[in-house]
PDB file of N, CA and C in Angstrom:
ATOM      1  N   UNK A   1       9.611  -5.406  11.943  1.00  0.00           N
ATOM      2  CA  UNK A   1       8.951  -6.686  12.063  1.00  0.00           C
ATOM      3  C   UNK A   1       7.467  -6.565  11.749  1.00  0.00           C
ATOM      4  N   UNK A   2       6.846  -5.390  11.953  1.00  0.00           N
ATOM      5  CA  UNK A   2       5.563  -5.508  11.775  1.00  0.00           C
ATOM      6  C   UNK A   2       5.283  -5.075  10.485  1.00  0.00           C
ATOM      7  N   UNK A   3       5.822  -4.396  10.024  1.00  0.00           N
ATOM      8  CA  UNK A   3       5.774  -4.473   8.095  1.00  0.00           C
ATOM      9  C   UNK A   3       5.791  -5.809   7.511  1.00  0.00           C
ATOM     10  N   UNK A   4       6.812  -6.565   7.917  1.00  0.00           N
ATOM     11  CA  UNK A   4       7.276  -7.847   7.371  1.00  0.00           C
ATOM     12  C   UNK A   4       5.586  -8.365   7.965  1.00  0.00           C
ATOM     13  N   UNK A   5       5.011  -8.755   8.791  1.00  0.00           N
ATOM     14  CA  UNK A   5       4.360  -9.527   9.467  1.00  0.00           C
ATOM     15  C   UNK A   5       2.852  -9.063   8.742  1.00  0.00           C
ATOM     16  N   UNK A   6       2.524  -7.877   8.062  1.00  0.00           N
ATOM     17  CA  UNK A   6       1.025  -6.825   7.543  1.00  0.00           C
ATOM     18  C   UNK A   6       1.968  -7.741   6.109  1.00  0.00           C
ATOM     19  N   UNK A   7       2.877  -8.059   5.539  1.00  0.00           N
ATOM     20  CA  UNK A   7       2.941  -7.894   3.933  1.00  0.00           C
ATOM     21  C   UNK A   7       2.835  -9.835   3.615  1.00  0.00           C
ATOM     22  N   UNK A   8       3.466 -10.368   4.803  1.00  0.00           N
ATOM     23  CA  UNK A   8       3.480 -11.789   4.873  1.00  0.00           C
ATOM     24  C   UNK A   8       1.528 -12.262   4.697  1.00  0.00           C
ATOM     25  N   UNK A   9       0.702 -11.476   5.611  1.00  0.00           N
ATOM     26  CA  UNK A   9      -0.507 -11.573   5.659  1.00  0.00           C
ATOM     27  C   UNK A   9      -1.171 -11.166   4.413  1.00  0.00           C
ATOM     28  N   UNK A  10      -0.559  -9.979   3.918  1.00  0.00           N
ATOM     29  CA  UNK A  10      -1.061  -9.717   2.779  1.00  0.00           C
ATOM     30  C   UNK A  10      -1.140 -10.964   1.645  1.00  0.00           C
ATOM     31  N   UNK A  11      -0.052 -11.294   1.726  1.00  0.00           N
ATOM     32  CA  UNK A  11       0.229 -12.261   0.585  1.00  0.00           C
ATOM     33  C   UNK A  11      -0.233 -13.582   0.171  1.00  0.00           C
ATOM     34  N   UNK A  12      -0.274 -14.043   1.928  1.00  0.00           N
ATOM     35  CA  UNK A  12      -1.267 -15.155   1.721  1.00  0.00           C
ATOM     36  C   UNK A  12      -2.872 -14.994   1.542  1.00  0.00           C
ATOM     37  N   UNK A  13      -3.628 -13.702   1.709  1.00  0.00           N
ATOM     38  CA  UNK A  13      -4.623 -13.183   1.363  1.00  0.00           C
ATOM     39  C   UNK A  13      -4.897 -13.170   0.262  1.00  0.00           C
ATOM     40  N   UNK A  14      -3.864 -12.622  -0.508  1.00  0.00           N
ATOM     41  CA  UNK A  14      -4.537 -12.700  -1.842  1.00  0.00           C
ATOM     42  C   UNK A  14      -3.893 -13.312  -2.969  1.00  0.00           C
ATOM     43  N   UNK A  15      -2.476 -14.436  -2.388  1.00  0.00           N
ATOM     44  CA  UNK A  15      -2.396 -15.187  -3.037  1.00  0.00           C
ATOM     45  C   UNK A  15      -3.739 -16.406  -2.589  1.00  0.00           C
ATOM     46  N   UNK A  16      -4.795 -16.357  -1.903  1.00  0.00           N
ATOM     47  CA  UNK A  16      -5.676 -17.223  -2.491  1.00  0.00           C
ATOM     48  C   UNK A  16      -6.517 -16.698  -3.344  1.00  0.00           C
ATOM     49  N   UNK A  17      -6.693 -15.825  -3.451  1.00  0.00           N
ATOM     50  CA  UNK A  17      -7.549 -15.360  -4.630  1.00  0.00           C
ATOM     51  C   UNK A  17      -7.043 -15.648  -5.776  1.00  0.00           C
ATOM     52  N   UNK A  18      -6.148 -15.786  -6.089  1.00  0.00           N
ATOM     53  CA  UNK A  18      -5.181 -15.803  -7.682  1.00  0.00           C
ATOM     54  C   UNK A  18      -4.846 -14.606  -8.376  1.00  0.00           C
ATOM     55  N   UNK A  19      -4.804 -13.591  -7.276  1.00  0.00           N
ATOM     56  CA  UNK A  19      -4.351 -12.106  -7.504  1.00  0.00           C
ATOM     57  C   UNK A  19      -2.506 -12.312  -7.327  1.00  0.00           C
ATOM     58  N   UNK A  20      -2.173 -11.389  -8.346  1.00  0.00           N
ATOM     59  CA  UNK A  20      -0.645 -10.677  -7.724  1.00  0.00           C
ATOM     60  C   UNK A  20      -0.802  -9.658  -6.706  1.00  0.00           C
ATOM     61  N   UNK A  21       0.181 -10.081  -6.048  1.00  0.00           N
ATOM     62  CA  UNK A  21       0.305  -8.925  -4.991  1.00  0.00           C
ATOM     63  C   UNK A  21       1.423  -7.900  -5.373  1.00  0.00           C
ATOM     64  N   UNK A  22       1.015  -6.731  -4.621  1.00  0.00           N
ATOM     65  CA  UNK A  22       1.989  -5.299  -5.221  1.00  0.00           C
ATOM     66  C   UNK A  22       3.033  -5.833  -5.042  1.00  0.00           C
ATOM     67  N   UNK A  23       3.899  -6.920  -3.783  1.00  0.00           N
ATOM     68  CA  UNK A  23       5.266  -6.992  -4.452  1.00  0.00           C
ATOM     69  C   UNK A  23       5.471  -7.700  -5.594  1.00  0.00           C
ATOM     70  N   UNK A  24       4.543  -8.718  -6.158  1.00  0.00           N
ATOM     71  CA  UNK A  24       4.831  -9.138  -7.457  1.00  0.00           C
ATOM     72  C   UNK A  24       4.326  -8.105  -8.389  1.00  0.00           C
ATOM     73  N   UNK A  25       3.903  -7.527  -8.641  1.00  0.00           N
ATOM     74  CA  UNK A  25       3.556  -6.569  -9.354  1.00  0.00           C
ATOM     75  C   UNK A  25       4.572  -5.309  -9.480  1.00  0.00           C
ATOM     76  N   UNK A  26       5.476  -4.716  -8.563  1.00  0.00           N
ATOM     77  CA  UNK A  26       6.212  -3.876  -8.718  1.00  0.00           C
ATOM     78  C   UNK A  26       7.352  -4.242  -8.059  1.00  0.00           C
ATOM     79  N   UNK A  27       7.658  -5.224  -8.083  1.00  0.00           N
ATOM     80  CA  UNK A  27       8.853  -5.724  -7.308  1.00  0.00           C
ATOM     81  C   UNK A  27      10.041  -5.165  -6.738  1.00  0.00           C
ATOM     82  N   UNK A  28      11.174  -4.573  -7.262  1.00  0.00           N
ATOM     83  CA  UNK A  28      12.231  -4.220  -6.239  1.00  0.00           C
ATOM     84  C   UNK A  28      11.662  -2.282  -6.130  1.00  0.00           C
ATOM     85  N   UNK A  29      10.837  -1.686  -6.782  1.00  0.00           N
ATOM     86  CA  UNK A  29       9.934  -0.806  -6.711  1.00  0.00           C
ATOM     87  C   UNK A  29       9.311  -0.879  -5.146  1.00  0.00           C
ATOM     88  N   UNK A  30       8.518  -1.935  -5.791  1.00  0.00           N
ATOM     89  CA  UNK A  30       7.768  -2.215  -3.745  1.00  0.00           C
ATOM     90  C   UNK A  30       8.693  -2.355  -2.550  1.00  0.00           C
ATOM     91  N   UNK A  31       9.535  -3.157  -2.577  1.00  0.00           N
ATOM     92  CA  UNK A  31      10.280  -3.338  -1.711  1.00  0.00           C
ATOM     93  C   UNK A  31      11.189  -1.850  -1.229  1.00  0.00           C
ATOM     94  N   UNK A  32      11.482  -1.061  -2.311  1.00  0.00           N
ATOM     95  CA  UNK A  32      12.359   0.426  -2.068  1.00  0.00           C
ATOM     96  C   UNK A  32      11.030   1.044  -1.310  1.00  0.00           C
ATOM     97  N   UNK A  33      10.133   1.316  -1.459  1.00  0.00           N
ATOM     98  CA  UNK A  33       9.166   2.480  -1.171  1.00  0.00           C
ATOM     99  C   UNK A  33       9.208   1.867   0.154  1.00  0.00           C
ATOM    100  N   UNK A  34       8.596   0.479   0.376  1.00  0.00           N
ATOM    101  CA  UNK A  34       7.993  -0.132   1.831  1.00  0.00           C
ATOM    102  C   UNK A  34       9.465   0.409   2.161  1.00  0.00           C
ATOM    103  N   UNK A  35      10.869  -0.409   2.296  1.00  0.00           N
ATOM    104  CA  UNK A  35      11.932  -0.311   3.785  1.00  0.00           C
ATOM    105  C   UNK A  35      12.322   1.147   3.317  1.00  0.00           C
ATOM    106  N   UNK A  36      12.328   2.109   2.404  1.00  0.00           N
ATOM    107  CA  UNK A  36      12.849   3.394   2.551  1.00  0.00           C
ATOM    108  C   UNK A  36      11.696   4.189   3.162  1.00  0.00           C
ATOM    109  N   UNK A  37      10.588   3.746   3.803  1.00  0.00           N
ATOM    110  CA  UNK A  37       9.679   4.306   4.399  1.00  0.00           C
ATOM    111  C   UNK A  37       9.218   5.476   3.957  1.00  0.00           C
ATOM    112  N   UNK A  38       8.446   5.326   2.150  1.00  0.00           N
ATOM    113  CA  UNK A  38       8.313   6.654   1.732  1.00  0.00           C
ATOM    114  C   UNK A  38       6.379   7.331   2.558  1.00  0.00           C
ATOM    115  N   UNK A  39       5.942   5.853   3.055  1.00  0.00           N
ATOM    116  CA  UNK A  39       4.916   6.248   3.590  1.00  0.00           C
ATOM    117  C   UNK A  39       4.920   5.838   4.919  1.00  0.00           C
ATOM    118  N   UNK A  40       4.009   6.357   5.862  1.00  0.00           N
ATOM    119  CA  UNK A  40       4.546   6.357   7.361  1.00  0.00           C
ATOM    120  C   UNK A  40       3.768   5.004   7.660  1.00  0.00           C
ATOM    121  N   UNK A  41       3.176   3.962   6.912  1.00  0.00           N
ATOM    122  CA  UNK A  41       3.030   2.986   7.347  1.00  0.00           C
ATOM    123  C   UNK A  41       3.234   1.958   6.539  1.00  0.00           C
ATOM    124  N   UNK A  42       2.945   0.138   6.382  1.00  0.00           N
ATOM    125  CA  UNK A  42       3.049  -0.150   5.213  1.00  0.00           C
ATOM    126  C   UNK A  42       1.790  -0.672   4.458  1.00  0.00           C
ATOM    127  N   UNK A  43       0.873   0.040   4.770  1.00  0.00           N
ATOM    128  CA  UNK A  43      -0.326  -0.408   4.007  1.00  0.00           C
ATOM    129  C   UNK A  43      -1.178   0.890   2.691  1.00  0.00           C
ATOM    130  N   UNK A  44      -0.309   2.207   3.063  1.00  0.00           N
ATOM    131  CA  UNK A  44      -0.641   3.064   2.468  1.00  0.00           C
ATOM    132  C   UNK A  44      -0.109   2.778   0.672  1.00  0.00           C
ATOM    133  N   UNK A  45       0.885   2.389   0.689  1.00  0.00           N
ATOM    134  CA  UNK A  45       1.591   2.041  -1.047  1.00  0.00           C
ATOM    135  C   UNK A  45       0.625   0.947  -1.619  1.00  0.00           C
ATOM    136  N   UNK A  46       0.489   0.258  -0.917  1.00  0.00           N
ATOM    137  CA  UNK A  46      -0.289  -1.128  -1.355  1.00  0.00           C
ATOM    138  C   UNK A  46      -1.843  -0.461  -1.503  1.00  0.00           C
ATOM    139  N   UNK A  47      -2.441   0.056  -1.393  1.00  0.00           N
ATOM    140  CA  UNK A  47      -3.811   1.170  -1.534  1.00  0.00           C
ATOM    141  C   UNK A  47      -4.014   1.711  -2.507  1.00  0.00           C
ATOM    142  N   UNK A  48      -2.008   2.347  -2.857  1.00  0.00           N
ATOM    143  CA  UNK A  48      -2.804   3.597  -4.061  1.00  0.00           C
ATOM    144  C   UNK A  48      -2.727   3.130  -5.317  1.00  0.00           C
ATOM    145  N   UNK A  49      -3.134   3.605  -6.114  1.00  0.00           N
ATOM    146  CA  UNK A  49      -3.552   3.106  -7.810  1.00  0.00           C
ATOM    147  C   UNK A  49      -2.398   3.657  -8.824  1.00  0.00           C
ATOM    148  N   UNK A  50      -2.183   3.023  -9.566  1.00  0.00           N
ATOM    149  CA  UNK A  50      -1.206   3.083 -10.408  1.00  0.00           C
ATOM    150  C   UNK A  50      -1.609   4.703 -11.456  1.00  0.00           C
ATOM    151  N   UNK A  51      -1.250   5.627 -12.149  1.00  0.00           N
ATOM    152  CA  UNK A  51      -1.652   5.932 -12.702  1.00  0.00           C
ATOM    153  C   UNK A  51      -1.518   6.212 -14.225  1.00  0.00           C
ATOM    154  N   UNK A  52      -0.623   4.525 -14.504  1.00  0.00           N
ATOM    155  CA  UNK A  52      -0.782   4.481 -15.612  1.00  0.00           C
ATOM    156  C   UNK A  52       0.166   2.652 -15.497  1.00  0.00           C
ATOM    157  N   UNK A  53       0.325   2.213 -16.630  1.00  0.00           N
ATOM    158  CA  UNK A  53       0.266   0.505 -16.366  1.00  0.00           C
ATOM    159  C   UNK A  53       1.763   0.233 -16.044  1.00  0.00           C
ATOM    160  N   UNK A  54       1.365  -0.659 -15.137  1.00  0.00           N
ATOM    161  CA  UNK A  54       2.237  -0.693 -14.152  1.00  0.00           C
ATOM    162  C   UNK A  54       3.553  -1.306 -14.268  1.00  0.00           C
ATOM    163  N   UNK A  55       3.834  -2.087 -15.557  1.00  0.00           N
ATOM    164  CA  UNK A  55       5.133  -2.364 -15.977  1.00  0.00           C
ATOM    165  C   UNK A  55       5.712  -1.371 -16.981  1.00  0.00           C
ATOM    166  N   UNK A  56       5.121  -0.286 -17.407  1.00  0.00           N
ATOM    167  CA  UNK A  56       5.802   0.748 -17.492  1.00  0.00           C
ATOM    168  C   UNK A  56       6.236   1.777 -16.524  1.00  0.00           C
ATOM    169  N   UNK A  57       5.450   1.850 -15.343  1.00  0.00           N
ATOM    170  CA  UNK A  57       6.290   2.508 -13.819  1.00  0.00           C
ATOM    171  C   UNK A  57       7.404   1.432 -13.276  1.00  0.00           C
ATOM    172  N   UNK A  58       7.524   0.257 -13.716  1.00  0.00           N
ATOM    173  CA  UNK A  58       8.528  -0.556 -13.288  1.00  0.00           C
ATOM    174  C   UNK A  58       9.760  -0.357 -13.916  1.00  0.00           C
ATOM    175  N   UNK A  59       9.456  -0.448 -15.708  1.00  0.00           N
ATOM    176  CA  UNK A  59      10.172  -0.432 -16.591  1.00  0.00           C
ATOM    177  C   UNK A  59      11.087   1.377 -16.417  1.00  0.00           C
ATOM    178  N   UNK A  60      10.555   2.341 -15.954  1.00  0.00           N
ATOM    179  CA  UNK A  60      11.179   3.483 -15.971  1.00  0.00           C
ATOM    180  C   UNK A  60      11.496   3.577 -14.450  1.00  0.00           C
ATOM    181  N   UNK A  61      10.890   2.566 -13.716  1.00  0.00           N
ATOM    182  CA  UNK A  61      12.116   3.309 -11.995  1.00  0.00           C
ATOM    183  C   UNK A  61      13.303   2.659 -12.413  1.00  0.00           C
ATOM    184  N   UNK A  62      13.276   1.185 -13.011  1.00  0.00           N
ATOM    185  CA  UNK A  62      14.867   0.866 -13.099  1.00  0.00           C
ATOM    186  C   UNK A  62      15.417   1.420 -14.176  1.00  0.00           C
ATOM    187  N   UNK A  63      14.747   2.110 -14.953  1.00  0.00           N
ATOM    188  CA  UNK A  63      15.837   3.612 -15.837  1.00  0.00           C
ATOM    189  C   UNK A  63      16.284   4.454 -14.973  1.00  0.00           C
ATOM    190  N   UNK A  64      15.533   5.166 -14.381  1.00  0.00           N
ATOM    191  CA  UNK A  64      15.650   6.052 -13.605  1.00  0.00           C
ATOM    192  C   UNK A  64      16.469   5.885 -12.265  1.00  0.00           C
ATOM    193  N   UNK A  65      15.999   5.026 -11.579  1.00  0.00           N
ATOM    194  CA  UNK A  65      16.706   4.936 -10.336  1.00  0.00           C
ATOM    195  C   UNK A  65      18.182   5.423  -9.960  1.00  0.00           C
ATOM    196  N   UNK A  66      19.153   5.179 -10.794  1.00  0.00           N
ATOM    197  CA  UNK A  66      21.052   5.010 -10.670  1.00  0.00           C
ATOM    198  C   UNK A  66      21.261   6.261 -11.131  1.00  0.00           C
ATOM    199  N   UNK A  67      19.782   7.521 -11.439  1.00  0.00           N
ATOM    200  CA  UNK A  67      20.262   8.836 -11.795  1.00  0.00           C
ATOM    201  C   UNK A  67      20.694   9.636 -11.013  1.00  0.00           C
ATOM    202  N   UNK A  68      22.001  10.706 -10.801  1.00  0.00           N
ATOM    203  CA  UNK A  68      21.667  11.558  -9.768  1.00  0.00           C
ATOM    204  C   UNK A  68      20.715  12.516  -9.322  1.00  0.00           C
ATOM    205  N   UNK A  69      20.393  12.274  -8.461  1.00  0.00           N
ATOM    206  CA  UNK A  69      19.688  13.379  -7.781  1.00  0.00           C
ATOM    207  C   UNK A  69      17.841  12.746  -8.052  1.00  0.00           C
ATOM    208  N   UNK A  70      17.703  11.330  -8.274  1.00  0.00           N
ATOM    209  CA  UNK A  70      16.394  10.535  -8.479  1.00  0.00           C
ATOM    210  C   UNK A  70      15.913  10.846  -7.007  1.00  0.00           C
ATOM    211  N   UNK A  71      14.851  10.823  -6.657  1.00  0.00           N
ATOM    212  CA  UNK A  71      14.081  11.191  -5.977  1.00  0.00           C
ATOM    213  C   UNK A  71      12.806   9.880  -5.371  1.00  0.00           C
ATOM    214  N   UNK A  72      12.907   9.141  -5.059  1.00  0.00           N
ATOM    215  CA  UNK A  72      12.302   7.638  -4.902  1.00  0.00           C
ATOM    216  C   UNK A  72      10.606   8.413  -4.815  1.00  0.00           C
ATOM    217  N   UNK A  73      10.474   8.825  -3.492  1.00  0.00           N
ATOM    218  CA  UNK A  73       9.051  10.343  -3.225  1.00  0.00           C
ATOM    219  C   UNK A  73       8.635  10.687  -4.233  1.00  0.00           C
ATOM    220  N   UNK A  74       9.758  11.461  -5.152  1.00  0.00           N
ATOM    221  CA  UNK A  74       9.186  12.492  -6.497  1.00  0.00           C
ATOM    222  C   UNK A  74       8.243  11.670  -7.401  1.00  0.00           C
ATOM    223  N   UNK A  75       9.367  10.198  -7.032  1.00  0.00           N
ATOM    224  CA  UNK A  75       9.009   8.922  -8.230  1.00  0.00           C
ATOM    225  C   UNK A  75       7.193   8.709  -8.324  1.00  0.00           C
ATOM    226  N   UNK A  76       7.190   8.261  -7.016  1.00  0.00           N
ATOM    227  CA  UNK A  76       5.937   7.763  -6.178  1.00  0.00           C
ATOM    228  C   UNK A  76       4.590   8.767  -6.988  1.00  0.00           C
ATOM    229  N   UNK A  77       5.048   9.978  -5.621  1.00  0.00           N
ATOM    230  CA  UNK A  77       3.774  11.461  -6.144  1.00  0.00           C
ATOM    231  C   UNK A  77       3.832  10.693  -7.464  1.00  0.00           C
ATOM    232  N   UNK A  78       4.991  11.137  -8.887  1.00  0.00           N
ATOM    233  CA  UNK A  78       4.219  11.033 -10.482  1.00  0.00           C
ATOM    234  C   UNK A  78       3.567  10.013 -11.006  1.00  0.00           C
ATOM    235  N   UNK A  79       3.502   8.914  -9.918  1.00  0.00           N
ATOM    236  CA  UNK A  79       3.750   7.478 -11.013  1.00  0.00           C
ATOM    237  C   UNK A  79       1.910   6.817  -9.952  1.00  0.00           C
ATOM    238  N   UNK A  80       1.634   7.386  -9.196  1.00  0.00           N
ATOM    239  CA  UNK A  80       0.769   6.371  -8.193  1.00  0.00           C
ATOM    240  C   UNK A  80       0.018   8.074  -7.648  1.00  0.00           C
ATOM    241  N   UNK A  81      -1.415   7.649  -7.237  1.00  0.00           N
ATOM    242  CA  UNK A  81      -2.276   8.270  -6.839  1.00  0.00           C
ATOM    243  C   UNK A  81      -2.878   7.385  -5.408  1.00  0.00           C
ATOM    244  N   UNK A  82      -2.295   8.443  -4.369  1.00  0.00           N
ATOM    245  CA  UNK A  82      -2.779   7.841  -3.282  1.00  0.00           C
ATOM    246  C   UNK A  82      -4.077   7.301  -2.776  1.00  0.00           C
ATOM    247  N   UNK A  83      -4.418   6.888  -1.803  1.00  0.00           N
ATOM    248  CA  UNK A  83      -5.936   6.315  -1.306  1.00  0.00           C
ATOM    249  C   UNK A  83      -6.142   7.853  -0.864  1.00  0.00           C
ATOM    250  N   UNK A  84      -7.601   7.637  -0.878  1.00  0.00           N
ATOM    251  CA  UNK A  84      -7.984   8.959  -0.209  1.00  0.00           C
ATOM    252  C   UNK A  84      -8.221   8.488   1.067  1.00  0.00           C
ATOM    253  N   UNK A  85      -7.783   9.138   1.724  1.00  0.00           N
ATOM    254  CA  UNK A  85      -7.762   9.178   3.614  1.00  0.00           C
ATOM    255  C   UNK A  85      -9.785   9.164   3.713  1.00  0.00           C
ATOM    256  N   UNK A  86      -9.809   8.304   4.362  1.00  0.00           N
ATOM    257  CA  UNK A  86     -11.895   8.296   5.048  1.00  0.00           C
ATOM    258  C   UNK A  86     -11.807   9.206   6.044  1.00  0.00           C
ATOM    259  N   UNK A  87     -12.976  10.153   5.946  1.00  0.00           N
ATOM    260  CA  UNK A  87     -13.346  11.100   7.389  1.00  0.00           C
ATOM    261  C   UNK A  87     -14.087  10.375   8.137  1.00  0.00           C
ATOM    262  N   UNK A  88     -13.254  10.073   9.457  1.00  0.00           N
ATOM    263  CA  UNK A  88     -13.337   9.146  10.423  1.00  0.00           C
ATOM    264  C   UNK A  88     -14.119   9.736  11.487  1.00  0.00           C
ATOM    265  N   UNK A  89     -14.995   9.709  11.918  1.00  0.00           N
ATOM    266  CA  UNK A  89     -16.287  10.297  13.457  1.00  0.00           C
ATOM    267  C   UNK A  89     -16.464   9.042  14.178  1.00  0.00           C
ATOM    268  N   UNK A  90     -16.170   8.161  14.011  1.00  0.00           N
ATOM    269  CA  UNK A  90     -16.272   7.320  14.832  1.00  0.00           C
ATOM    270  C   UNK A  90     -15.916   7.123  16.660  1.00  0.00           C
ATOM    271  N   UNK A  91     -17.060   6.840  17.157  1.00  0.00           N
ATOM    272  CA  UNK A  91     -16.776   6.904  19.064  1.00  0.00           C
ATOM    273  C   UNK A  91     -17.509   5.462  19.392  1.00  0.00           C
ATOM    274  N   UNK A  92     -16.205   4.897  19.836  1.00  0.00           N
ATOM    275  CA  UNK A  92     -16.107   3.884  20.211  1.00  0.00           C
ATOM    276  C   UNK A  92     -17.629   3.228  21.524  1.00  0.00           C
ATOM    277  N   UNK A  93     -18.384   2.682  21.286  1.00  0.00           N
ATOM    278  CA  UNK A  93     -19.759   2.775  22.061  1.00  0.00           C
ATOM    279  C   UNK A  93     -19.274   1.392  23.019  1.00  0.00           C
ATOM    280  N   UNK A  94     -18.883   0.329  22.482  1.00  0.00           N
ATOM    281  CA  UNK A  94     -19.144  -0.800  22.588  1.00  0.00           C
ATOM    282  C   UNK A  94     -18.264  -1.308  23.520  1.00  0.00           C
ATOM    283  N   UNK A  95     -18.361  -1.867  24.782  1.00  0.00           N
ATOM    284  CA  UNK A  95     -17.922  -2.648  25.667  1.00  0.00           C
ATOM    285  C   UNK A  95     -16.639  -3.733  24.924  1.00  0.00           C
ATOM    286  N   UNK A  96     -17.820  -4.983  24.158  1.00  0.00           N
ATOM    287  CA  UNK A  96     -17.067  -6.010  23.842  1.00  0.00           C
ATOM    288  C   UNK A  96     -16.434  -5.884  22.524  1.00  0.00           C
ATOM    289  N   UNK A  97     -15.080  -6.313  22.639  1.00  0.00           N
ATOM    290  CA  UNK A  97     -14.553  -6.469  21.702  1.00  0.00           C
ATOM    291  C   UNK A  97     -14.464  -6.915  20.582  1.00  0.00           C
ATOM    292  N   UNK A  98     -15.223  -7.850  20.561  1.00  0.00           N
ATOM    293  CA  UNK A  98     -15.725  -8.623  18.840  1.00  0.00           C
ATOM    294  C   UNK A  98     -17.026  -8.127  18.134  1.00  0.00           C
ATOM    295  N   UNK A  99     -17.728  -7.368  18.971  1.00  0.00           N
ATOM    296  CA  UNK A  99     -18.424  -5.959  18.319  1.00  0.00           C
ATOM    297  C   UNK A  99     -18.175  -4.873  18.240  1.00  0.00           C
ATOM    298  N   UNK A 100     -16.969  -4.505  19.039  1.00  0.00           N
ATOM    299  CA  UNK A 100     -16.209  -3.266  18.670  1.00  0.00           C
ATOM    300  C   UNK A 100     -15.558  -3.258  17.039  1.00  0.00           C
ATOM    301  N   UNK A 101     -14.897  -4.707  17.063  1.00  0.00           N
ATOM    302  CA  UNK A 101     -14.280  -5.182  16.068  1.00  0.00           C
ATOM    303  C   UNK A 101     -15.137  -4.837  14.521  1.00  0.00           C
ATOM    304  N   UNK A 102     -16.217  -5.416  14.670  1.00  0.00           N
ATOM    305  CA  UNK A 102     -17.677  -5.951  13.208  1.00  0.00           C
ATOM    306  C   UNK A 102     -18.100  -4.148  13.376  1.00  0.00           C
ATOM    307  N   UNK A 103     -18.107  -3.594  14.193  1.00  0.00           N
ATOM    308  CA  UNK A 103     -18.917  -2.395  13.827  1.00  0.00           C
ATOM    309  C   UNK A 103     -18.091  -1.341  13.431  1.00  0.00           C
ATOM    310  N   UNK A 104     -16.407  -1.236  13.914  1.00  0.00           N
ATOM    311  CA  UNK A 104     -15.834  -0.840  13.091  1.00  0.00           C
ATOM    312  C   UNK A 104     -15.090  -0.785  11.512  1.00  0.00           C
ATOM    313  N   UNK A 105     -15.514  -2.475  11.142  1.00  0.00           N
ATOM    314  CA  UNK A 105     -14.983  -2.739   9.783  1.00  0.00           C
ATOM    315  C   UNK A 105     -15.653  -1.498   8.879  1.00  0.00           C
ATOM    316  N   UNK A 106     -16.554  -0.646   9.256  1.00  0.00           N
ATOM    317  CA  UNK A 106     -17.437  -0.223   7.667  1.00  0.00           C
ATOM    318  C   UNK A 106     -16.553   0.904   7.431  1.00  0.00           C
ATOM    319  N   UNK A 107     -15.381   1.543   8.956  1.00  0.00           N
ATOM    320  CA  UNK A 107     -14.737   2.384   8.779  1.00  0.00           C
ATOM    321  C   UNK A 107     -13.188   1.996   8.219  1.00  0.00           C
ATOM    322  N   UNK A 108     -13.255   0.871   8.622  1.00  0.00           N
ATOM    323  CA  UNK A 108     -11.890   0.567   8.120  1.00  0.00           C
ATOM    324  C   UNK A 108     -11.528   0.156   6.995  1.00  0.00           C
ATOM    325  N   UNK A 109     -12.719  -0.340   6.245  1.00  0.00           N
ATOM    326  CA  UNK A 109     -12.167  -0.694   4.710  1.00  0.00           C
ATOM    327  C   UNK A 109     -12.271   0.500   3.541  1.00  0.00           C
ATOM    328  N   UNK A 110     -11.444  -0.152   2.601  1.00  0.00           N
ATOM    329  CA  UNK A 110     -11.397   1.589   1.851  1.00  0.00           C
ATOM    330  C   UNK A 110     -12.023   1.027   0.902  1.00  0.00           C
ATOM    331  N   UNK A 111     -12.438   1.877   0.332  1.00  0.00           N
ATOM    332  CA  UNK A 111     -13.175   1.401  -1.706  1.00  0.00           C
ATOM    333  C   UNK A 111     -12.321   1.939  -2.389  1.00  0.00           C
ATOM    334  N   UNK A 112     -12.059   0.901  -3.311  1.00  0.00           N
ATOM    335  CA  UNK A 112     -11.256   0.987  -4.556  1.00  0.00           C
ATOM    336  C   UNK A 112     -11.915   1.589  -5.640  1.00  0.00           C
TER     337      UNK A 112
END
């Protein structure tokens, strides 16, 4: 439920922008990685960068996929370059919560 509930948010996020979102963008692709849980959460796939255009990683998982012994993981590692993880030092100072909140955003957003 809480995948469903981070991807529902996603979507209306940046369907106002007039962006595609990774499930329109890699469609039954996205959907295999998110519920086969190739990453331990669901915001890590949606992060990493393609590393090369992205309807040709679409166009070859559904070649690939119905092969034996395909590897969904193997797929991922060749085809996408993860976010780099932030070195996090952060100690929580702050009493209230809606400045706990604003002073942690600078750690929580990643650069693209």
């Amino acid at each position: 439920m809480r995948n469903i509930s981070f991807i529902i948010c996603l979507f209306l996020a940046v369907s106002a922008t007039g962006q595609q979102t990774p499930d329109q963008i890699y469609g039954e692709l996205f959907h295999d990685v998110q519920m086969n849980r190739v990453f331990p959460d669901g915001k890590t796939f949606v992060d990493c960068t393609p590393k090369r255009d992205p309807k040709a990683i679409v166009s070859d998982y559904k070649k690939q996929k119905a092969a034996p012994g395909f590897s969904l993981g193997n797929f991922v590692k060749e085809n996408f370059e993860p976010p780099v993880a932030p070195q996090v030092k952060y100690i929580q100072q702050e009493k209230d919560v809606a400045m706990h909140i604003k002073n942690l955003w600078g750690v929580l957003k990643r650069e693209k």
